[in-house]
C-alpha atoms as a PDB file:
ATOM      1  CA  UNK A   1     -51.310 -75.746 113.856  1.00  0.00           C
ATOM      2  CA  UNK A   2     -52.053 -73.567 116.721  1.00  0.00           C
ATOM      3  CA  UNK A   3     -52.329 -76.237 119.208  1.00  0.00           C
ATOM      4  CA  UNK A   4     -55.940 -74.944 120.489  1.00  0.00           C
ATOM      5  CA  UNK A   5     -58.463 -77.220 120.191  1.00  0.00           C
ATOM      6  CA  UNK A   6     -61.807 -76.276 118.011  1.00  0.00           C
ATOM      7  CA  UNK A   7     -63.893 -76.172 121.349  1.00  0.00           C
ATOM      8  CA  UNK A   8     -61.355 -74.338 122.576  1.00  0.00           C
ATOM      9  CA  UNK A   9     -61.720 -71.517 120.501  1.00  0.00           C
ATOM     10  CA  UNK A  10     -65.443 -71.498 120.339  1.00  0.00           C
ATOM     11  CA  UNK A  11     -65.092 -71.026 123.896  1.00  0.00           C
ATOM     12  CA  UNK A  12     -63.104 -67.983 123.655  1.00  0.00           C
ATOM     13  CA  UNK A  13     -64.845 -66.659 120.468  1.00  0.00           C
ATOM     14  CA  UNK A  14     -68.498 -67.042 122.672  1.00  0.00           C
ATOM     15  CA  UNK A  15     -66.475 -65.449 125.798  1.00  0.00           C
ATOM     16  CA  UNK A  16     -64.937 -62.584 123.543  1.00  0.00           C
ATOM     17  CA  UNK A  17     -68.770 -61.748 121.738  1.00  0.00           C
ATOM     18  CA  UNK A  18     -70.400 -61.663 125.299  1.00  0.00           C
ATOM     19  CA  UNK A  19     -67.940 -59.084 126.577  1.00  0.00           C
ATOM     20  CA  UNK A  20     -68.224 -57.328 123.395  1.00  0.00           C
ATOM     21  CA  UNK A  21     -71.821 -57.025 123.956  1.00  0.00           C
ATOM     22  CA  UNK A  22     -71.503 -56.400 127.764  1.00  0.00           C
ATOM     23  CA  UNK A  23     -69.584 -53.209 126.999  1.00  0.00           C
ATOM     24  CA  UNK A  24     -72.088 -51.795 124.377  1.00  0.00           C
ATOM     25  CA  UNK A  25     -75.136 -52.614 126.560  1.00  0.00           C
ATOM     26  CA  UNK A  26     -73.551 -50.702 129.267  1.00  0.00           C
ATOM     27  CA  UNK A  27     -73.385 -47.590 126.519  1.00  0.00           C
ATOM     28  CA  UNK A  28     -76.755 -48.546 124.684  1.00  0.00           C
ATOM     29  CA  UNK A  29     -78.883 -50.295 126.916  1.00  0.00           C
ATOM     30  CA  UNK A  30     -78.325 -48.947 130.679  1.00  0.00           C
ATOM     31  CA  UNK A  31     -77.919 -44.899 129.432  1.00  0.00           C
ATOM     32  CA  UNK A  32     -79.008 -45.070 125.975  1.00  0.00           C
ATOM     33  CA  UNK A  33     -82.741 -43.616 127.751  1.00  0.00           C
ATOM     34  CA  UNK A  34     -81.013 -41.424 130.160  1.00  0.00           C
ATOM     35  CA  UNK A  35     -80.271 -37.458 129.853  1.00  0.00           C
ATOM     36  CA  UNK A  36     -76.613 -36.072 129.792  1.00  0.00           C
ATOM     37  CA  UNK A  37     -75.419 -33.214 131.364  1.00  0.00           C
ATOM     38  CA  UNK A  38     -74.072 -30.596 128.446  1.00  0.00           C
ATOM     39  CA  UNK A  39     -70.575 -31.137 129.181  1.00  0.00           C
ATOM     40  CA  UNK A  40     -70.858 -34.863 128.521  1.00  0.00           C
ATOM     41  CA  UNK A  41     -72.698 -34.401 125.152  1.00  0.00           C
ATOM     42  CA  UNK A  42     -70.107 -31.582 124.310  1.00  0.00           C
ATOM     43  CA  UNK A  43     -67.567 -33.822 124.520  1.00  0.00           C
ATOM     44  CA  UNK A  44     -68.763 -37.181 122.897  1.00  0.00           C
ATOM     45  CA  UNK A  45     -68.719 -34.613 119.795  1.00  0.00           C
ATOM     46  CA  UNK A  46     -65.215 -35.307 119.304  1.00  0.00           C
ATOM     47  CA  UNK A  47     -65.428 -38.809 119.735  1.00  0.00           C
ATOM     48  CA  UNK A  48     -65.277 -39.249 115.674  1.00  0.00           C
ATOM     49  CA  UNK A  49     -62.624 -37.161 115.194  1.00  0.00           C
ATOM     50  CA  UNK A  50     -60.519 -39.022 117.439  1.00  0.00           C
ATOM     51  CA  UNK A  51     -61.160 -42.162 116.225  1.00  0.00           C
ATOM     52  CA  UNK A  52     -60.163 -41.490 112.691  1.00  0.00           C
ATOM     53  CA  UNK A  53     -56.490 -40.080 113.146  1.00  0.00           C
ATOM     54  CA  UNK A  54     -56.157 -43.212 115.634  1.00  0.00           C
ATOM     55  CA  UNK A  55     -56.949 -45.464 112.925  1.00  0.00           C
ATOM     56  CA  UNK A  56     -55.105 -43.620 109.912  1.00  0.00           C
ATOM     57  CA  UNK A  57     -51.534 -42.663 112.047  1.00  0.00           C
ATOM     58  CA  UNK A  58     -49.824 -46.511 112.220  1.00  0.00           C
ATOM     59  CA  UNK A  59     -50.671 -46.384 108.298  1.00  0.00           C
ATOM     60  CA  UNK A  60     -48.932 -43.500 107.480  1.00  0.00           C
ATOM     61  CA  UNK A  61     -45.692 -43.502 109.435  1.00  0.00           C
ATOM     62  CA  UNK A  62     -45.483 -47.660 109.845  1.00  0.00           C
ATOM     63  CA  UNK A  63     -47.254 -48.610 106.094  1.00  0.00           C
ATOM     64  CA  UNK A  64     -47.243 -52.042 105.208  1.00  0.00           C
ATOM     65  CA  UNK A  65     -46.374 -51.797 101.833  1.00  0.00           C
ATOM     66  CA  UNK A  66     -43.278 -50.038 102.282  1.00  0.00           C
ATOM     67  CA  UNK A  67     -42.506 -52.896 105.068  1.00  0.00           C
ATOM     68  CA  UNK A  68     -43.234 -50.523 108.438  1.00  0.00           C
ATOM     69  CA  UNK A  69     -40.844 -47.687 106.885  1.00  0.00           C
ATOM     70  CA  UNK A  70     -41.861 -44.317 107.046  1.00  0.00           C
ATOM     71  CA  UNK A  71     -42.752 -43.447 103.054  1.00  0.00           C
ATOM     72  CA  UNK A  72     -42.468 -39.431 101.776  1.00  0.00           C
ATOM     73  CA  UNK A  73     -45.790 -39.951  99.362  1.00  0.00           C
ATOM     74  CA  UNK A  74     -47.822 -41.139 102.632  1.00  0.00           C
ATOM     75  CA  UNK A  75     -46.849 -38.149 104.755  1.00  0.00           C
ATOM     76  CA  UNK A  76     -47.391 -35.794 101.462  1.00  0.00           C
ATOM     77  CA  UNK A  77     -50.807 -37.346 101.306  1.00  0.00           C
ATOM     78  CA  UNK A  78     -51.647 -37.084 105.218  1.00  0.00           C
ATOM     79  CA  UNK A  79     -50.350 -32.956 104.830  1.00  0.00           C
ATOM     80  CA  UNK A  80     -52.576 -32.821 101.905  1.00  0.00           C
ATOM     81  CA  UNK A  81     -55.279 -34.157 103.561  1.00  0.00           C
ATOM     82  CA  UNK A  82     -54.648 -32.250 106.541  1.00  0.00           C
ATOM     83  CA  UNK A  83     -55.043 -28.998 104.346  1.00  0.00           C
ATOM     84  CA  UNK A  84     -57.470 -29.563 102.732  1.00  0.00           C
ATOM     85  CA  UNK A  85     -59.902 -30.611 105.448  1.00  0.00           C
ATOM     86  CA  UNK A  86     -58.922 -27.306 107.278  1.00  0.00           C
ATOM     87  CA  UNK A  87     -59.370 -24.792 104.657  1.00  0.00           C
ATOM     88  CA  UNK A  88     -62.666 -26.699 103.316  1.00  0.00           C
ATOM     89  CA  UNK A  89     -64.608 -27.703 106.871  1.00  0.00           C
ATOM     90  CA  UNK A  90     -65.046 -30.611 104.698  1.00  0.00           C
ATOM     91  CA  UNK A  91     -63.771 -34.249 104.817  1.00  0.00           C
ATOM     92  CA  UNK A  92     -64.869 -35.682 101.431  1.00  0.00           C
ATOM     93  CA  UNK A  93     -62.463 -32.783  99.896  1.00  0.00           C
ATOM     94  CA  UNK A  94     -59.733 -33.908 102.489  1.00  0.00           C
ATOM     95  CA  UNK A  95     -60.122 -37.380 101.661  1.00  0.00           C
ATOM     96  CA  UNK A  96     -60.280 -36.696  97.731  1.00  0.00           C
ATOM     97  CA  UNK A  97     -57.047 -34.233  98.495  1.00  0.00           C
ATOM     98  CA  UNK A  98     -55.119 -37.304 100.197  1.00  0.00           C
ATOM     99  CA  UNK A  99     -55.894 -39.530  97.361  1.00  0.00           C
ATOM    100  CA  UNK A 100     -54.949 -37.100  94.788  1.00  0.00           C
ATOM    101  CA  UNK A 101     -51.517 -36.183  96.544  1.00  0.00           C
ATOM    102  CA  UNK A 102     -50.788 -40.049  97.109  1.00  0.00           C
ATOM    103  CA  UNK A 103     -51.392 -41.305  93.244  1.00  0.00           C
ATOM    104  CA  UNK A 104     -49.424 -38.100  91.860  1.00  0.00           C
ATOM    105  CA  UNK A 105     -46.749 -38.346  94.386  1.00  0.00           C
ATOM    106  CA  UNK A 106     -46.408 -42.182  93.769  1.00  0.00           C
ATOM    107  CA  UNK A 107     -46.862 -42.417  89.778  1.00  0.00           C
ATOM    108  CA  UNK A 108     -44.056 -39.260  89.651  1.00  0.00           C
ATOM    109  CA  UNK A 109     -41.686 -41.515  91.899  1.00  0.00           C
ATOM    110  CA  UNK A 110     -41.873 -44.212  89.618  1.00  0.00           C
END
């Protein structure tokens, strides 16, 4: 029992979705017609590859199934995939090397 009461919530679930959709109007809907300078378009480039290492990092060194401890196979797998994205310029092979690395690394350990 969480002690909030079912208006409650629906109250902050309708104030969380109308900031949610504040924010992306102010992206979409106020500059989404608008111009950018170069600079600005050069770097929204990058915005991707930002966003995926800040999602994949907390589940390589803090990994739930090894209960938040750092495991060898995960960093193996993140080196692998590391690799092979830089020598390939592509990230389906640096996915598919990650993979690889963390199955073998985990079915030789046992």
């Amino acid at each position: 029992m969480t002690g909030w009461s079912d208006p409650a919530i629906w109250r902050i679930v309708a104030a969380l979705g109308i900031g949610t959709y504040a924010i992306r109007f102010s992206f979409l809907g106020l500059l989404g017609n608008r111009t950018f300078p170069d600079w600005v378009l050069r770097h929204l480039r990058y915005t991707a590859v930002t966003i995926l290492p800040a999602l994949i990092t907390p589940m390589v060194l803090w990994p739930e199934a090894t209960g938040g401890q750092t495991d060898p196979a995960r960093l193996g797998a993140a080196a692998a995939a590391i690799a092979g994205g830089y020598l390939s310029r592509n990230a389906i092979v640096a996915i598919l090397c990650g993979m690889a690395t963390l199955y073998l690394v985990q079915f030789l350990a046992g």
